[in-house]
C-alpha atoms as a PDB file:
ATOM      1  CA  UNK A   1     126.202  94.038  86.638  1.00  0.00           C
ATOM      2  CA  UNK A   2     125.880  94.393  90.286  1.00  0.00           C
ATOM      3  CA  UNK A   3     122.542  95.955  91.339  1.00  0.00           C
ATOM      4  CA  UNK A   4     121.061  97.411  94.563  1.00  0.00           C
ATOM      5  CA  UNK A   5     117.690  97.439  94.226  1.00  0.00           C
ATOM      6  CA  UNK A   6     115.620 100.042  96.919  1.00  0.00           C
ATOM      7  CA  UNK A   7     111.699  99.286  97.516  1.00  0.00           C
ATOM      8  CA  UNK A   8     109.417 100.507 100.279  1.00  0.00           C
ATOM      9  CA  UNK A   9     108.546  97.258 101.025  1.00  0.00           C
ATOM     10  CA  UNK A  10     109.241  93.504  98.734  1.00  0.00           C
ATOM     11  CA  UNK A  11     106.614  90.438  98.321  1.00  0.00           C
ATOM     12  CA  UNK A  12     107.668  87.376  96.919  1.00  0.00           C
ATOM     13  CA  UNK A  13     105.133  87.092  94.720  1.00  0.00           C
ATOM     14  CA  UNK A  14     104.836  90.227  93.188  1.00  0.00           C
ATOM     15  CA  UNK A  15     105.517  91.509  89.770  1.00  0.00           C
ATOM     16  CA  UNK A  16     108.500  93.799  91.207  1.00  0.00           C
ATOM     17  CA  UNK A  17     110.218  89.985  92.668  1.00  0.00           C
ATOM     18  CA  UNK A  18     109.503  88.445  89.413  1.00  0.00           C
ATOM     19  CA  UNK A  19     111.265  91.216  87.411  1.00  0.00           C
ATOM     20  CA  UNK A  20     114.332  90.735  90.114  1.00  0.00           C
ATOM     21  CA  UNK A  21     114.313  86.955  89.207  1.00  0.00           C
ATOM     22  CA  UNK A  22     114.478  87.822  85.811  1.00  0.00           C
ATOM     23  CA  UNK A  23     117.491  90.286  86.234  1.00  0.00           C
ATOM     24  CA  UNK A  24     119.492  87.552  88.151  1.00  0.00           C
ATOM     25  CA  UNK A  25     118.851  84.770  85.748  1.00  0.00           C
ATOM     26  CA  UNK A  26     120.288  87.471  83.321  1.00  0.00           C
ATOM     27  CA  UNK A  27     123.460  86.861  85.051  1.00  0.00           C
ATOM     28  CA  UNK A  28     123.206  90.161  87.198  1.00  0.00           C
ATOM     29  CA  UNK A  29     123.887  90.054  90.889  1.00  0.00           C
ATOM     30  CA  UNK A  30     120.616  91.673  92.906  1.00  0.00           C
ATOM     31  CA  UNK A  31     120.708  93.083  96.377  1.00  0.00           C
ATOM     32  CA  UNK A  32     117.716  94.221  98.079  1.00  0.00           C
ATOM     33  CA  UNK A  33     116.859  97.178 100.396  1.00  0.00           C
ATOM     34  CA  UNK A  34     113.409  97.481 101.954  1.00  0.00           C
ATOM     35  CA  UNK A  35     111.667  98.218 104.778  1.00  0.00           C
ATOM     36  CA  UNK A  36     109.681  96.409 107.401  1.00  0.00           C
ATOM     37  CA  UNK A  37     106.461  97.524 105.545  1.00  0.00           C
ATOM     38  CA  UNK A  38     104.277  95.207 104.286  1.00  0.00           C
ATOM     39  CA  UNK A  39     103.058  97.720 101.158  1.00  0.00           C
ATOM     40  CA  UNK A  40      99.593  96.088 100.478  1.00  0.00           C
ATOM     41  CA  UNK A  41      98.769  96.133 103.970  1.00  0.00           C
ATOM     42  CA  UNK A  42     100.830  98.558 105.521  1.00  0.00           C
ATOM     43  CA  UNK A  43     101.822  96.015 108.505  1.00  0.00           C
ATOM     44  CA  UNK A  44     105.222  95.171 109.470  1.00  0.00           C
ATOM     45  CA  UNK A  45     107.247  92.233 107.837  1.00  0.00           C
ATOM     46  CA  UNK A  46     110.745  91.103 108.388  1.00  0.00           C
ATOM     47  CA  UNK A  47     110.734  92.148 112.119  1.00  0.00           C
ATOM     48  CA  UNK A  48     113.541  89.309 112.557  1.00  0.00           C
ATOM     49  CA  UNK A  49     115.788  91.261 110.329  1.00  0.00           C
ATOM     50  CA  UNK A  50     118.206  94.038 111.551  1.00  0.00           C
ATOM     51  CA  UNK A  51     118.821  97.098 109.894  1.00  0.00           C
ATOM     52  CA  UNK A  52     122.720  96.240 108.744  1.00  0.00           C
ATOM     53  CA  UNK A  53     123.141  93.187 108.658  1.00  0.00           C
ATOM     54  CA  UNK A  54     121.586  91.399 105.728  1.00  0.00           C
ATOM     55  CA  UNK A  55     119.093  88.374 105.759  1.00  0.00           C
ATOM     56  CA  UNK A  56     118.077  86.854 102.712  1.00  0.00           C
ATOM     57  CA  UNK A  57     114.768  86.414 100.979  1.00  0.00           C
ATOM     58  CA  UNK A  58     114.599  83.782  98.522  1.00  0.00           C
ATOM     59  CA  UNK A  59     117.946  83.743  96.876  1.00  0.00           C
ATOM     60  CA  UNK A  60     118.553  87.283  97.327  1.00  0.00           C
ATOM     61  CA  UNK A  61     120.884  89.161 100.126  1.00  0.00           C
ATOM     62  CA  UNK A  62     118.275  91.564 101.818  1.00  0.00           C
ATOM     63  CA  UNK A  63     118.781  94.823 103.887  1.00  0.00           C
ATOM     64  CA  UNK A  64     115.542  95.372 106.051  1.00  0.00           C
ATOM     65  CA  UNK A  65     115.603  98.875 107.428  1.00  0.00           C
ATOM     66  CA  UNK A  66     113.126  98.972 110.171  1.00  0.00           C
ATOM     67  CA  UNK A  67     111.025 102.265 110.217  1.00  0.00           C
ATOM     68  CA  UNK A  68     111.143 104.711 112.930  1.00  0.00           C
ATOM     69  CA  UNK A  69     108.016 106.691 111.700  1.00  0.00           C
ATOM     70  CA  UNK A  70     105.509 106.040 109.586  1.00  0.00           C
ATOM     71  CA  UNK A  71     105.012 105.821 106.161  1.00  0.00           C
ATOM     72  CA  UNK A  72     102.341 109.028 106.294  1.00  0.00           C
ATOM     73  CA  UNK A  73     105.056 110.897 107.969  1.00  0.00           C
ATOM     74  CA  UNK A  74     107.732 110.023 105.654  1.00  0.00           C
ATOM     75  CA  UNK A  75     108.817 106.797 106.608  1.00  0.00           C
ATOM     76  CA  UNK A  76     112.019 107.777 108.019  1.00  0.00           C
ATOM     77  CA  UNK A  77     114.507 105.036 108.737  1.00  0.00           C
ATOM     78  CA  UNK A  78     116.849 106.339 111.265  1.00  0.00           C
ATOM     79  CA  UNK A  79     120.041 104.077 109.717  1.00  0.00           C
ATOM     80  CA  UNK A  80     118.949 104.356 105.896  1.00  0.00           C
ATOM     81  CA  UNK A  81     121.901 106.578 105.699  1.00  0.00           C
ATOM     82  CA  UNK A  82     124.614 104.010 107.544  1.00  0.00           C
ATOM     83  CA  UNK A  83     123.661 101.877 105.765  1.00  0.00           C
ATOM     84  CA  UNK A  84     123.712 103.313 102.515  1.00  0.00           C
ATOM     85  CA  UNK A  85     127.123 105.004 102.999  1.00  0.00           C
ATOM     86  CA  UNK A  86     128.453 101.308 104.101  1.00  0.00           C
ATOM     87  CA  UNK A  87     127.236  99.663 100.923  1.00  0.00           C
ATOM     88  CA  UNK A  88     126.906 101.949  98.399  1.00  0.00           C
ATOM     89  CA  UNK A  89     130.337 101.435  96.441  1.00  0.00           C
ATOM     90  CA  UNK A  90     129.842  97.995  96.124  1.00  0.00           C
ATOM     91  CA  UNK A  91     127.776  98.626  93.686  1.00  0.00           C
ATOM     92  CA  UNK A  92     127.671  99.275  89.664  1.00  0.00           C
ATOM     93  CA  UNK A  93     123.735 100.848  89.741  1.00  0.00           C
ATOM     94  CA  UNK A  94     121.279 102.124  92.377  1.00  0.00           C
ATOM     95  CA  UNK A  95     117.249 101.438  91.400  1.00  0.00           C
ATOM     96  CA  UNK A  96     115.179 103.222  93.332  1.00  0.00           C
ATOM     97  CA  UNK A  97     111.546 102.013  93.273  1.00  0.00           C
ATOM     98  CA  UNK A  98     108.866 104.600  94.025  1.00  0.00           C
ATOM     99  CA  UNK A  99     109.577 107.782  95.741  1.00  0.00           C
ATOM    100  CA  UNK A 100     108.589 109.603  98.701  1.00  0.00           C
ATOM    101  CA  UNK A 101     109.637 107.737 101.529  1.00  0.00           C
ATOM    102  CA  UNK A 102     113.000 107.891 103.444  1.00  0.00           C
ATOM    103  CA  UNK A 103     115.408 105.394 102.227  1.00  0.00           C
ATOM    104  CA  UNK A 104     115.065 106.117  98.446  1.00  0.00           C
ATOM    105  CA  UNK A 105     115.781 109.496  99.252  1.00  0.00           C
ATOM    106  CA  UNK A 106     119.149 108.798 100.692  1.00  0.00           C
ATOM    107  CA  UNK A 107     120.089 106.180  98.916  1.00  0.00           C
ATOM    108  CA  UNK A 108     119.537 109.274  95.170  1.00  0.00           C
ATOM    109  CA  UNK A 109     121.600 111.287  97.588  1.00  0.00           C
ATOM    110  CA  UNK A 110     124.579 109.196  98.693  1.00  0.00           C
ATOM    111  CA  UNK A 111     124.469 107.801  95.029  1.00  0.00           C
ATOM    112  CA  UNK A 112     124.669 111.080  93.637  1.00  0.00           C
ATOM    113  CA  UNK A 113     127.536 112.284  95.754  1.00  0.00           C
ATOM    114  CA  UNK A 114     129.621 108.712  95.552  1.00  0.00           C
ATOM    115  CA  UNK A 115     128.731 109.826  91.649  1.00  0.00           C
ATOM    116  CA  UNK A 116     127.314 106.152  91.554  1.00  0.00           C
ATOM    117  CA  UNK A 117     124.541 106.031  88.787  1.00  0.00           C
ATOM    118  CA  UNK A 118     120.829 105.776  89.602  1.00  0.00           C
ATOM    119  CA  UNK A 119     117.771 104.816  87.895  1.00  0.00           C
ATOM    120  CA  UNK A 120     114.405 105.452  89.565  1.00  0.00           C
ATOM    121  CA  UNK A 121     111.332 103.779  89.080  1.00  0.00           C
ATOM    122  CA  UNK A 122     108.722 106.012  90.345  1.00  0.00           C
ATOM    123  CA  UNK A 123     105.541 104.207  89.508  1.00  0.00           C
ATOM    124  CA  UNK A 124     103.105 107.023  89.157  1.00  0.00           C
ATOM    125  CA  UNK A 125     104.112 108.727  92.376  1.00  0.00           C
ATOM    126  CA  UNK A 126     105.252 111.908  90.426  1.00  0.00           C
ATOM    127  CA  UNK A 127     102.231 112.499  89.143  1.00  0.00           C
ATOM    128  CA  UNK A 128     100.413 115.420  89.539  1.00  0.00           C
ATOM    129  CA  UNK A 129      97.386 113.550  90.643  1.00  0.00           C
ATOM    130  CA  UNK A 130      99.553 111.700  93.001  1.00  0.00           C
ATOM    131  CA  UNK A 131     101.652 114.428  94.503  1.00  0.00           C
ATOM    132  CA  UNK A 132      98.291 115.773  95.405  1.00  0.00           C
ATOM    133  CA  UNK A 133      97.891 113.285  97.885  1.00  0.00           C
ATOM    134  CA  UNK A 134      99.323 114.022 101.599  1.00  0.00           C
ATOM    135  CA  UNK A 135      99.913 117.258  99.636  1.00  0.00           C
ATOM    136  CA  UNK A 136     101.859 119.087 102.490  1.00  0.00           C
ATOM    137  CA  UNK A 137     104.495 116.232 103.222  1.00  0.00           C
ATOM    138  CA  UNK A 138     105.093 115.907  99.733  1.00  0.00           C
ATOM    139  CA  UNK A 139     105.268 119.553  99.340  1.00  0.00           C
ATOM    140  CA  UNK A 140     108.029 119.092 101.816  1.00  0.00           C
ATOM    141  CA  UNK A 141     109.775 116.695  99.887  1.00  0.00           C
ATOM    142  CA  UNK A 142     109.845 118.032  96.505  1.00  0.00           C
ATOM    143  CA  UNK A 143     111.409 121.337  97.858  1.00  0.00           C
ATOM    144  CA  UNK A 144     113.654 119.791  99.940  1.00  0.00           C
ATOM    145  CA  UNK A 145     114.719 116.725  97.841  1.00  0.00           C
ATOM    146  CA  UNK A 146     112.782 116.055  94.811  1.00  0.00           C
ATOM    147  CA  UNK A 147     113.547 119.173  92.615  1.00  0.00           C
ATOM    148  CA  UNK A 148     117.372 118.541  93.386  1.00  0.00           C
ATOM    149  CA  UNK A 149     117.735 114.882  93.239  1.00  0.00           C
ATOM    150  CA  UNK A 150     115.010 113.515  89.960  1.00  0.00           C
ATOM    151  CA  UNK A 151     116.827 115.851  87.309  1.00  0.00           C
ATOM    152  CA  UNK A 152     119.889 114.665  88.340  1.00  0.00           C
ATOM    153  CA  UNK A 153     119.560 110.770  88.162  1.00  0.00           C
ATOM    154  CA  UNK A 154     121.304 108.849  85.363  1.00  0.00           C
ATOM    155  CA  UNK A 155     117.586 107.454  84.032  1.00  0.00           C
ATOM    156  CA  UNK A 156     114.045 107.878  85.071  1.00  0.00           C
ATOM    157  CA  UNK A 157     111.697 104.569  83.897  1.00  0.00           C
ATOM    158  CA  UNK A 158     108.517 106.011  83.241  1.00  0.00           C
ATOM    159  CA  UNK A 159     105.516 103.230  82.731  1.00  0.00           C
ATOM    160  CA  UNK A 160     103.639 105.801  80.282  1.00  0.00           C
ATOM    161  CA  UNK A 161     103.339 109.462  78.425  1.00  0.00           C
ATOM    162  CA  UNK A 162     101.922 110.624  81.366  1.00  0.00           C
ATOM    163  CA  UNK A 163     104.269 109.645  83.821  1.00  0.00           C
ATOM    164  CA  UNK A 164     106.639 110.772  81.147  1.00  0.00           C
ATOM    165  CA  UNK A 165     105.315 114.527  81.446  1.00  0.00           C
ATOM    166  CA  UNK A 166     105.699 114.587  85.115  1.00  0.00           C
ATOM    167  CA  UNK A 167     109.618 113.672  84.774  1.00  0.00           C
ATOM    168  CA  UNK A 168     109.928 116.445  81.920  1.00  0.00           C
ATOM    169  CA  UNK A 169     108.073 118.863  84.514  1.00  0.00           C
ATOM    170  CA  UNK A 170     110.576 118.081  87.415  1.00  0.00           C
ATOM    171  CA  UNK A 171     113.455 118.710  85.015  1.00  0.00           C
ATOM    172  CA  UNK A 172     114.402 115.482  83.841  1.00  0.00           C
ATOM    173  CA  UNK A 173     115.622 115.648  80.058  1.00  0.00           C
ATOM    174  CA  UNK A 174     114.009 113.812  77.476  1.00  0.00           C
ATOM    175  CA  UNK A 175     116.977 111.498  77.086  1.00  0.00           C
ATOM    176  CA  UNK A 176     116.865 110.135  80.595  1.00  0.00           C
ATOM    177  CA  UNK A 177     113.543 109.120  80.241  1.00  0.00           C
ATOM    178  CA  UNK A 178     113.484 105.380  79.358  1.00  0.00           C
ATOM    179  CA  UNK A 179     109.475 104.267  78.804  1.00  0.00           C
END
């Protein structure tokens, strides 16, 4: 299976890499898209990287989208969707890890319309608790994209019952839900 995998932000020695490993040793064929984030310190990585063309981190093809605005402001990556639209079909499944920031969000939404399937991994972020946090961007989000795009992907990983609840909240059906 061909997979394009979308982070905020990849380490190589993180969990998330070590599941990627995993998948490619599986036989499946992994393709990155993150940012220039550095998600445990919020600095930039990858700054050598351009936004189309990819690089490649460990034995993995890599897409670093540079952001144009913060992560606090929604980390919008002003050619998330160019990119997305250029790649896309190559694919057999999008993951989405986490939610909230710019990329994922285009990458459900190009998915969904190229009626591509995606999975998202949203790591807690749907929480109640969690939504709570930067409460009026996220606000903005869910009515904008959240409440359209979560019911509608083809699987929602959910690391427990209560991340569970928060998918069957947003609308995602029981079946989708893959703990």
């Amino acid at each position: 299976m061909n997979i394009l995998y979308i982070t905020p932000g990849i380490r190589k020695n993180s969990f998330e890499f070590a599941v990627l490993k995993q998948l490619k040793r599986n036989g499946h064929e992994i393709t990155i898209v993150s940012t220039n984030m550095d998600t445990y310190t919020g600095g930039k990585t990858n700054e050598q990287a351009t936004d189309l063309q990819p690089i490649t981190i460990d034995e993995f093809p890599a897409y670093i989208l540079h952001y144009n605005l913060p992560m606090s402001l929604g980390g919008y990556c002003k050619n998330a969707s160019k990119l997305a639209k250029s790649i896309i079909e190559k694919f057999d499944i999008i993951h989405i890890s986490s939610w909230y920031y710019h990329p994922a969000i285009v990458f459900a939404k190009i998915a969904l319309e190229k009626k591509i399937p995606f999975i998202i991994s949203a790591y807690a972020t749907l929480q109640k608790e969690n939504r709570n946090r930067k409460k009026i961007f996220k606000w903005i989000y869910d009515n904008v994209y959240t409440g359209k795009l979560i019911p509608k992907a083809s699987g929602m990983h959910s690391v427990g019952s209560l991340e569970t609840k928060a998918y069957v909240e947003l609308g995602v059906k029981s079946e989708n839900i893959f703990e």
